[in-house]
Every structure is written in C-alpha cells, then in structure tokens.
N, C-alpha and C. Protein backbone atom coordinates (compact mmCIF):
# COMPACT_ATOMS: atom_id res chain seq x y z
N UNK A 1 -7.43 -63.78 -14.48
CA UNK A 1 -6.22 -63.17 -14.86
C UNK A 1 -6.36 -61.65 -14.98
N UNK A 2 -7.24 -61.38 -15.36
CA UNK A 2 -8.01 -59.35 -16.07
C UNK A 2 -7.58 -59.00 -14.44
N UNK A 3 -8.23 -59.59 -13.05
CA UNK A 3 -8.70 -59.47 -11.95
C UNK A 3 -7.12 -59.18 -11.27
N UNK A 4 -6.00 -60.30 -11.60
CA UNK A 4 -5.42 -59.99 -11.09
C UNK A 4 -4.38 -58.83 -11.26
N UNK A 5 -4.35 -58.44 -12.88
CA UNK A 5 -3.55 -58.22 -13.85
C UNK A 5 -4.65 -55.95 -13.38
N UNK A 6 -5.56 -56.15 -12.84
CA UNK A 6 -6.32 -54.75 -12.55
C UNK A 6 -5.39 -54.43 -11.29
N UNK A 7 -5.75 -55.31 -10.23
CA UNK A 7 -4.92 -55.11 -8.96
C UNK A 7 -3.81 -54.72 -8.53
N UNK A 8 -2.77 -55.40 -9.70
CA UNK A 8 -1.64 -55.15 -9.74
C UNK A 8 -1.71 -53.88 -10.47
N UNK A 9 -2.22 -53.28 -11.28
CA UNK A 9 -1.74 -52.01 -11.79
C UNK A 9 -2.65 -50.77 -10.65
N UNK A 10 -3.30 -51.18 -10.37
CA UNK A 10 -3.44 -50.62 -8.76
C UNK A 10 -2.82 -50.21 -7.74
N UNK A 11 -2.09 -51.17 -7.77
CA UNK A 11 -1.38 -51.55 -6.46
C UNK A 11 -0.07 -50.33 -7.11
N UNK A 12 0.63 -50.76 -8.41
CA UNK A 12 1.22 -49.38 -9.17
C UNK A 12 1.34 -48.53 -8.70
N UNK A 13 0.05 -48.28 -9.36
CA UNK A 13 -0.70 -46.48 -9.46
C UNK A 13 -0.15 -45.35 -7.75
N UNK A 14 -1.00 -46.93 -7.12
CA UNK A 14 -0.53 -46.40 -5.24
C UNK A 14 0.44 -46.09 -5.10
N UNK A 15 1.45 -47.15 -5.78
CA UNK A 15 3.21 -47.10 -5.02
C UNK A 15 3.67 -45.92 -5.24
N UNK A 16 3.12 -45.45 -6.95
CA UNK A 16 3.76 -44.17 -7.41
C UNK A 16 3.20 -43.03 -6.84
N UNK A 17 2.12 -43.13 -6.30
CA UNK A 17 1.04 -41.96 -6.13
C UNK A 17 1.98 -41.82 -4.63
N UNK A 18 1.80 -42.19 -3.97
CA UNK A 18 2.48 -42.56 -2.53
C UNK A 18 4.35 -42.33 -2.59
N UNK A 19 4.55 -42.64 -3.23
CA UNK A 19 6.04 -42.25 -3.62
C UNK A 19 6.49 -40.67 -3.96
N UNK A 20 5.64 -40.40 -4.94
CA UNK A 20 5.69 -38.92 -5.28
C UNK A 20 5.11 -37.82 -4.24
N UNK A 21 4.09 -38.43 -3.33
CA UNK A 21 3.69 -37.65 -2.28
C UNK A 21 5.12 -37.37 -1.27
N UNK A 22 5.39 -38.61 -0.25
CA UNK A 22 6.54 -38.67 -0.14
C UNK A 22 7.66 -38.17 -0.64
N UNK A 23 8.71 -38.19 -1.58
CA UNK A 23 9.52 -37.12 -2.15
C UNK A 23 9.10 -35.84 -2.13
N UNK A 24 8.17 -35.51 -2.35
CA UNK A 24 7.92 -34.26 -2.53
C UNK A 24 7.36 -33.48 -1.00
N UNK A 25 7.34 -34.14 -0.15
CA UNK A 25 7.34 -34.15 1.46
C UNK A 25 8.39 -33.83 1.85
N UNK A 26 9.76 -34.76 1.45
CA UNK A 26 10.74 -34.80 1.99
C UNK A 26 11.46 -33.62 1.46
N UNK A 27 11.35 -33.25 0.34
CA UNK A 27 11.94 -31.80 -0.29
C UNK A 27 11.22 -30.85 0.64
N UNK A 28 10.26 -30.72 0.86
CA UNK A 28 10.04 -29.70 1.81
C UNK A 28 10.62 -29.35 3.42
N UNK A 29 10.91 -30.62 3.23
CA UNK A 29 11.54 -30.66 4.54
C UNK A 29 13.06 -30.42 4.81
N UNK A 30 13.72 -30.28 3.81
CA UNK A 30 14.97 -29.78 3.64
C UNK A 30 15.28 -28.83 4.04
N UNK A 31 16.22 -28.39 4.91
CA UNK A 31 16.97 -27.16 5.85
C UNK A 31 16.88 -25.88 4.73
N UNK A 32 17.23 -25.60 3.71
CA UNK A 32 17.02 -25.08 2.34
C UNK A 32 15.48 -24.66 1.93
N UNK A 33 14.56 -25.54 2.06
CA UNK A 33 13.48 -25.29 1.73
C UNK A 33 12.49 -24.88 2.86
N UNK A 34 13.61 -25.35 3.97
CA UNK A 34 12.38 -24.44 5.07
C UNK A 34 12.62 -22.99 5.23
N UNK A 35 14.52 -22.87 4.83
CA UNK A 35 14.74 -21.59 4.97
C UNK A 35 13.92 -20.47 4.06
N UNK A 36 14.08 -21.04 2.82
CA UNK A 36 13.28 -19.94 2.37
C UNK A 36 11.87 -19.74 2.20
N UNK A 37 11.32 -20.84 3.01
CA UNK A 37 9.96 -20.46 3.24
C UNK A 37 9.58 -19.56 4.33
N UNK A 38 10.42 -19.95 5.23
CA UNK A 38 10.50 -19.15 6.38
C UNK A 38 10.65 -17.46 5.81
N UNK A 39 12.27 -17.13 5.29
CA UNK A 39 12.51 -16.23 4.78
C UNK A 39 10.80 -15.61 4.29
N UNK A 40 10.24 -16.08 3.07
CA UNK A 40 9.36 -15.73 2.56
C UNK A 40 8.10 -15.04 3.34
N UNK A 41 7.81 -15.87 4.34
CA UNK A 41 6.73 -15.86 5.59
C UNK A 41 7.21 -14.29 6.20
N UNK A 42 8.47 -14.54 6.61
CA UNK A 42 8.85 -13.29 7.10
C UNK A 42 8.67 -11.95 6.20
N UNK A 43 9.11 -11.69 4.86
CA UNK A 43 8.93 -11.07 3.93
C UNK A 43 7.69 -10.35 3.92
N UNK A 44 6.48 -11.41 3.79
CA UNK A 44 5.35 -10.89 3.78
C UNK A 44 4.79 -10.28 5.07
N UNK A 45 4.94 -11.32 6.11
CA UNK A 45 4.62 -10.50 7.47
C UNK A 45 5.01 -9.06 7.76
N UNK A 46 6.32 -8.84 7.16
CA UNK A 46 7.02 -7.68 7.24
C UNK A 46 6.19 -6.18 6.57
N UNK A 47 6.07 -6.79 5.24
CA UNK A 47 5.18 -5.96 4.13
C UNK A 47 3.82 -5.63 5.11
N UNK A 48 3.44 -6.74 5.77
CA UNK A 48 2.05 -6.63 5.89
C UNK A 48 2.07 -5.72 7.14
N UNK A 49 2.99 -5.94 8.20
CA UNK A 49 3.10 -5.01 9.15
C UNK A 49 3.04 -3.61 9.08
N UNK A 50 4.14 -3.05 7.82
CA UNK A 50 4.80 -1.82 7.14
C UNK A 50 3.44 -1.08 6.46
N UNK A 51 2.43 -1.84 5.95
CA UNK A 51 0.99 -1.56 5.34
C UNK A 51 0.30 -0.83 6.69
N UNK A 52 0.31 -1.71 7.39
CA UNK A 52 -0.78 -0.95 8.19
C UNK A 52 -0.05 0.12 9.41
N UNK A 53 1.29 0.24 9.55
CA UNK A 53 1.76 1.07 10.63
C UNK A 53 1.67 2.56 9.49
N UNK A 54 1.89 2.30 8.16
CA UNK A 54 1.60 3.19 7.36
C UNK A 54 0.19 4.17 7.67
N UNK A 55 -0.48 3.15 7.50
CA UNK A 55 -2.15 3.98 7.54
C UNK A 55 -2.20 4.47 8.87
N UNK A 56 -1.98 3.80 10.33
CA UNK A 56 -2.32 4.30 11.34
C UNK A 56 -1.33 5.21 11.27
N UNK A 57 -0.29 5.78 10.49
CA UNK A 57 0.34 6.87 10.92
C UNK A 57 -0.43 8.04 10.26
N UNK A 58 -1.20 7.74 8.87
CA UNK A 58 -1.31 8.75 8.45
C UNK A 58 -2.93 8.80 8.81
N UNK A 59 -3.62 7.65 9.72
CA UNK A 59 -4.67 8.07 10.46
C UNK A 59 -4.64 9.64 11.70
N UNK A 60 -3.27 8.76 11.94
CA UNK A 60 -2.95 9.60 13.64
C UNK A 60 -2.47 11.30 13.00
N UNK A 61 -2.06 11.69 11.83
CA UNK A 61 -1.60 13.02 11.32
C UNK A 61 -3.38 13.26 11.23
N UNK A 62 -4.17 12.79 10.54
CA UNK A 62 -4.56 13.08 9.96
C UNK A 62 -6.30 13.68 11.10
N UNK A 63 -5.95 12.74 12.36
CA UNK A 63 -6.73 12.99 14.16
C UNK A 63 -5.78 14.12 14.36
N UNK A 64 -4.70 14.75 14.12
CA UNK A 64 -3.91 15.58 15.29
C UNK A 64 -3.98 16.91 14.20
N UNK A 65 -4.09 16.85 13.04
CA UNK A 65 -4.96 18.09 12.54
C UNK A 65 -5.97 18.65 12.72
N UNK A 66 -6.72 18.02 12.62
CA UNK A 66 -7.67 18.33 13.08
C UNK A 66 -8.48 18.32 14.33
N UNK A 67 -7.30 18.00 15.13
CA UNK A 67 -7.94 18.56 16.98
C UNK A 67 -7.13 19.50 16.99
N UNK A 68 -6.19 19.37 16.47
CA UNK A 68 -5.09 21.17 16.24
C UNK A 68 -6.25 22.37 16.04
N UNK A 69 -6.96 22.01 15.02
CA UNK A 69 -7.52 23.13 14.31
C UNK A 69 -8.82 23.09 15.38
N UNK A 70 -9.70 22.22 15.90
CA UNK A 70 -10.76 22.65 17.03
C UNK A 70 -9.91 23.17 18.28
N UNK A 71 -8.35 22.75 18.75
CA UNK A 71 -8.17 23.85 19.74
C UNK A 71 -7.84 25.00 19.50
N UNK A 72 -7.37 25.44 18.03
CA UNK A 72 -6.93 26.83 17.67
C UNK A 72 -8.17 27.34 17.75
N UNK A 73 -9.63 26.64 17.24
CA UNK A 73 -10.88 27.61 17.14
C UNK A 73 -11.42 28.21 18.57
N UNK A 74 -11.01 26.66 19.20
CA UNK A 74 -11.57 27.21 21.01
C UNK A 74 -10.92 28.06 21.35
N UNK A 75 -9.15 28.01 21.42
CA UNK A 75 -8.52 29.19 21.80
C UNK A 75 -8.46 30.61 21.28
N UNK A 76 -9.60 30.60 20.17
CA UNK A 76 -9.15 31.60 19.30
C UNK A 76 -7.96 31.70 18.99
N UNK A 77 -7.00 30.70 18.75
CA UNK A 77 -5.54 31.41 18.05
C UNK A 77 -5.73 31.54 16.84
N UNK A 78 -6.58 30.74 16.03
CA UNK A 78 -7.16 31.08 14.73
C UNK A 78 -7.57 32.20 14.15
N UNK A 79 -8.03 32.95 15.05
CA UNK A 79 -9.06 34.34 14.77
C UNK A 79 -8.25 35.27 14.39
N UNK A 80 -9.15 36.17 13.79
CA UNK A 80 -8.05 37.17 12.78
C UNK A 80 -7.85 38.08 14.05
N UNK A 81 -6.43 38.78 13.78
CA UNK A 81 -5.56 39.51 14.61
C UNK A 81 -6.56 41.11 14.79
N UNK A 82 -7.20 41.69 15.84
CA UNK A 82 -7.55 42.88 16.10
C UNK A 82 -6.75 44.05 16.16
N UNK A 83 -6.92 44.68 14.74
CA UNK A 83 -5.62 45.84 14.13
C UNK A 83 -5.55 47.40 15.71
N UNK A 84 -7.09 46.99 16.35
CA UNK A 84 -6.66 48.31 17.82
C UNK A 84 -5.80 48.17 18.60
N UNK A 85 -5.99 46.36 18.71
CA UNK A 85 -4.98 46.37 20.12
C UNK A 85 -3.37 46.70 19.75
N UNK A 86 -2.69 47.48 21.06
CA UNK A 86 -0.96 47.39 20.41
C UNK A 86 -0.33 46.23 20.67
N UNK A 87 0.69 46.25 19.84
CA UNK A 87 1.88 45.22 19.85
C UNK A 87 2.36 44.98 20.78
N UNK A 88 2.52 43.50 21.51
CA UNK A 88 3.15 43.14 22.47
C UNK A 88 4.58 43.96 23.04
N UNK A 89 4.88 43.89 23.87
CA UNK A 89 5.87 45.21 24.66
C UNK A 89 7.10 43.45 25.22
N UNK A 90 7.69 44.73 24.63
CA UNK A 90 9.21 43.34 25.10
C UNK A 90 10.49 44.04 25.50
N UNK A 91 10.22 43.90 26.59
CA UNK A 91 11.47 43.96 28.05
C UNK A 91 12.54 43.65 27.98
N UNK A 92 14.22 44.35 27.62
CA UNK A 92 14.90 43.96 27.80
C UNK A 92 15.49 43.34 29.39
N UNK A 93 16.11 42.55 28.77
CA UNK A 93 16.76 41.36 30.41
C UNK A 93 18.23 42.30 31.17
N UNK A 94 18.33 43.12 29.77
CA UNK A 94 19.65 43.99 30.37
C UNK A 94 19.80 45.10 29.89
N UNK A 95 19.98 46.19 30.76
CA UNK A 95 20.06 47.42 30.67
C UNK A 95 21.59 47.52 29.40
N UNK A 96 20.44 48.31 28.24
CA UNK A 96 21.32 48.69 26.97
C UNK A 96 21.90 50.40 26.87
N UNK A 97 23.31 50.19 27.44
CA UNK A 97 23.62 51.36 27.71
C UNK A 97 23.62 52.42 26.72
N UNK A 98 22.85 52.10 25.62
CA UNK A 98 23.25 52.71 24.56
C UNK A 98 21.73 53.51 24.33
N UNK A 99 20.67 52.95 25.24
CA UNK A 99 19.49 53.65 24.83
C UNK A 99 19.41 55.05 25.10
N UNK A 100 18.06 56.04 24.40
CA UNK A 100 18.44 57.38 25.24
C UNK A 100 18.05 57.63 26.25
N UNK A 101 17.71 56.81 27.09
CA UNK A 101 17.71 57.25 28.35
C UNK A 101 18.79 57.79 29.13
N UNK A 102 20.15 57.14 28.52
CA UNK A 102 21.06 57.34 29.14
C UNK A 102 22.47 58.23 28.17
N UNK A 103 21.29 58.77 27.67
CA UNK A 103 21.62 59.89 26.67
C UNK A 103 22.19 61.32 28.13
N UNK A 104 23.02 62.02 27.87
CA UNK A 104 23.16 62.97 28.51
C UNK A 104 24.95 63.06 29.37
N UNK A 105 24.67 63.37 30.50
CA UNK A 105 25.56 64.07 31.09
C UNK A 105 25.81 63.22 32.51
N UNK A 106 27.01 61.94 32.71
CA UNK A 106 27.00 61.19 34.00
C UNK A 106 27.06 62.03 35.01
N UNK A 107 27.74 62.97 34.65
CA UNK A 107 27.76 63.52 36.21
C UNK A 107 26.63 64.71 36.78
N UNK A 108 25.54 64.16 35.67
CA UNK A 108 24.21 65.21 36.06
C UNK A 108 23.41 63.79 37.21
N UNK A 109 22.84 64.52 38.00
CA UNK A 109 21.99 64.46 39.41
C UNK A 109 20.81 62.92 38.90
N UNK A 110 20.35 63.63 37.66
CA UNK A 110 19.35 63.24 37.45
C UNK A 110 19.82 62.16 36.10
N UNK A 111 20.69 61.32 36.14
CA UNK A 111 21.61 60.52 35.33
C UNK A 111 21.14 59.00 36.06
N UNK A 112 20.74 58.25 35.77
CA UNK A 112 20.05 56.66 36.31
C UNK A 112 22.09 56.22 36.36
N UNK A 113 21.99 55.84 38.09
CA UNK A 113 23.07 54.97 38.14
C UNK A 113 22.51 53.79 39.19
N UNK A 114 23.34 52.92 39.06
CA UNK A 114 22.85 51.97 39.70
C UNK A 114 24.40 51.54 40.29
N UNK A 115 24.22 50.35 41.25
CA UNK A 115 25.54 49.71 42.11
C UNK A 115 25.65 48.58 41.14
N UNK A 116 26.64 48.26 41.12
CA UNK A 116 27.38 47.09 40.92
C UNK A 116 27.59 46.38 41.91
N UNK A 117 27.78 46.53 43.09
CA UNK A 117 27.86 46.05 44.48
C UNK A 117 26.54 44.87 44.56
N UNK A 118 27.28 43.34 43.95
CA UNK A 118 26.11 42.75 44.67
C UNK A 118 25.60 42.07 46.26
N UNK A 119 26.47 42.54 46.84
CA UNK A 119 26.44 42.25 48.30
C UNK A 119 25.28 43.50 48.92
N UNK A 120 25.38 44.32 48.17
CA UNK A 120 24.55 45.79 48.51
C UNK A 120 23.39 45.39 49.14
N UNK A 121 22.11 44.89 48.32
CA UNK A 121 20.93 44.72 48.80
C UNK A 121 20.82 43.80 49.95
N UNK A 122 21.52 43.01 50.35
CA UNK A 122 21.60 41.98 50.91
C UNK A 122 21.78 42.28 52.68
C-alpha cells in the first residue's frame, strides 16, 4: 500500500511539475510576450550598437588629430611664422578706380587708360 500510495504522489509531483513547465511555456509564447521580448532584444542591441559607434567615433577624432598634427609638423605649417619674410601681396581682380595711381589729370598722356572694347584684342 506505502508502494503504491509513493507512486502515486509521484506520479503528482510530475503532473504538476510538467504542468507548470508547460503554462509557463505557453505564456511565453503569447503574441504579447514575444513582443516585448523582442522589443527588449532590440533595445539592448540598439544601446549596444550606440556604445561602440560612440568609441570608434571618438577613436577616429582622436587618429585624425593627431595625423593633423604629424602633417602640420612635416609641412611645417606648425612652425613659428619668420618675422623677415614680407606679407603675402594680394592682387586685386579689378582695377579700383579710386587708387592713386589714377590720381591726377585724364587728359594727361601719361594717365593709364584702357578699352572697354571687348572685341578689341580679338
């Protein structure tokens, strides 16, 4: 009787053990519970992506400084400015009638005129 009376609460133990596995299977499997696992999965993948595009960005600033600064050394653009040489010379694109060159008297000889005629050179 002990023998059969063990078995049977055995046999129990299983149904429930096995039952609760089950339910709790089937909740997972719910349109609801996949969504937000999914959701979740995504969440973190996301984070985890955003982590490291982070660092390789501030890897890649951190490579382009410092090849900045070995080509400024090769080019010397770094180097301190030499107070002999003069200041770059800058060309106007159009004759400023106002400079003194053209200070004086038009109808003197020696007065810079030029054509307007652009067929002239041609």
């Amino acid at each position: 009787m002990f023998r059969r009376t063990f078995w049977f609460g055995t046999g129990v133990a299983a149904g429930v053990w096995a039952t609760t596995k089950v339910n709790r299977k089937l909740r997972q499997l719910t349109p609801e519970s996949l969504a937000a696992t999914a959701a979740s999965k995504a969440l973190e993948t996301g984070h985890r992506i955003k982590d490291r595009a982070v660092g390789f960005a501030l890897d890649v600033r951190d490579n382009m400084a410092q090849r900045e600064a070995e080509l400024g050394d090769a080019l010397g653009i770094n180097a301190p400015v030499d107070p002999e040489l003069p200041a770059p010379r800058r060309h106007a694109a159009i004759e400023n009638r106002n400079s003194p060159k053209y200070a004086g008297n038009p109808t003197d000889p020696s007065y810079p005129t030029y054509s307007y005629n652009r067929n002239e050179d041609h």
